[in-house]
Protein backbone atom coordinates (compact mmCIF):
# COMPACT_ATOMS: atom_id res chain seq x y z
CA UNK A 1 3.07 11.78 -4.19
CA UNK A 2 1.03 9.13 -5.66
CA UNK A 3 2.13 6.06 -7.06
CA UNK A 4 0.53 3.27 -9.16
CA UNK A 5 1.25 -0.38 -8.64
CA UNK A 6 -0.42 -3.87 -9.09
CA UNK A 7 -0.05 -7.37 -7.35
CA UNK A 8 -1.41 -10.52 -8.05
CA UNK A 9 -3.63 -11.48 -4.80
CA UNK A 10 -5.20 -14.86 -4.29
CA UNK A 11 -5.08 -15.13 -8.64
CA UNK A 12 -5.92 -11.91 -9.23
CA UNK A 13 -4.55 -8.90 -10.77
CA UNK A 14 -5.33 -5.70 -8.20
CA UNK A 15 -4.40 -2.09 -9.48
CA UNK A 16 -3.71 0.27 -6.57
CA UNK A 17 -2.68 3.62 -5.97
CA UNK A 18 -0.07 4.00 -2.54
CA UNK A 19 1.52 7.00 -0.96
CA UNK A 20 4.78 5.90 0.86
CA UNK A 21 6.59 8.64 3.56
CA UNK A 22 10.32 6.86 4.24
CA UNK A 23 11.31 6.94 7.92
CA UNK A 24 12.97 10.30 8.67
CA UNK A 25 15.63 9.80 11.42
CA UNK A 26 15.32 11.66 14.90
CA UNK A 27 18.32 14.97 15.51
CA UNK A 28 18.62 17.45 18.16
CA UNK A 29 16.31 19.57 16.17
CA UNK A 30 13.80 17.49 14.59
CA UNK A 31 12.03 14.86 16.21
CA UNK A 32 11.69 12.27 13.34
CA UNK A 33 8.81 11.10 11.51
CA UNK A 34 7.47 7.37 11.29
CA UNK A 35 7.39 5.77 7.93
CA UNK A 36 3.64 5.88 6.45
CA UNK A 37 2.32 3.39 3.76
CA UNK A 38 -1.40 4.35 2.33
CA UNK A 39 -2.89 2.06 0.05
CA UNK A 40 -6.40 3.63 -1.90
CA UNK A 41 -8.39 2.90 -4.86
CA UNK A 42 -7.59 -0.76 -5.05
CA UNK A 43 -9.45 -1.87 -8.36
CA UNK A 44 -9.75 -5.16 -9.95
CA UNK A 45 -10.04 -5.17 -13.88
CA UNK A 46 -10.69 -0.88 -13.78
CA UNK A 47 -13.70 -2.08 -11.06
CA UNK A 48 -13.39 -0.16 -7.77
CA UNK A 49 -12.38 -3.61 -5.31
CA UNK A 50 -13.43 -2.21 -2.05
CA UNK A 51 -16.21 -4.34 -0.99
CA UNK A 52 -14.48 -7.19 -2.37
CA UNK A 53 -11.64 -7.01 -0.32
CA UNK A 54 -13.56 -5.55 2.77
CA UNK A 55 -12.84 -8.49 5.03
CA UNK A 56 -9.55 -8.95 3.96
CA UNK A 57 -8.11 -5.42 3.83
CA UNK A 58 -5.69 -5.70 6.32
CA UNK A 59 -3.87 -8.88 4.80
CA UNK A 60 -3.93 -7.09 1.50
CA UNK A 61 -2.31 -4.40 2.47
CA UNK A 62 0.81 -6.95 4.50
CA UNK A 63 0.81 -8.65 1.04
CA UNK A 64 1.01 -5.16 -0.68
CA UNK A 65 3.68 -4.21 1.79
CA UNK A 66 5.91 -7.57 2.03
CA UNK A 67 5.78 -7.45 -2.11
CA UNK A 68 6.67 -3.63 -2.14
CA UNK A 69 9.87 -4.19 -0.02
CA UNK A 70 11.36 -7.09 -0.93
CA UNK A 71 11.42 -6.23 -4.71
């Protein structure tokens, strides 16, 4: 299931849409499953933010992450 969410990045206001799978714990009969975080259309003032962030993606998403979690 989608969700929407924005952070403020580097003084800016991002819009973002995430998908976020909780950590399912291993039993006898089911082996688990990892959590999984997806970030996707990351926009910036309704303007897809793609390119912008191209080089940066990957400390976006830690920021998007560390934000999501500790609030």
């Amino acid at each position: 299931m989608a969700t929407q969410g924005t952070i403020n990045y580097k003084g800016f206001e991002f819009e973002f849409d995430y998908n976020y799978e909780p950590y399912e714990q291993q039993t006898y009969e089911y082996p688990g499953s990892p959590a999984q975080f997806e970030i996707y259309n990351v926009t910036l003032n309704g303007i897809d933010a793609s390119d912008l962030l191209e080089n940066q993606i990957e400390e976006f998403d830690e920021c998007v992450i560390d934000n999501l979690t500790n609030n």
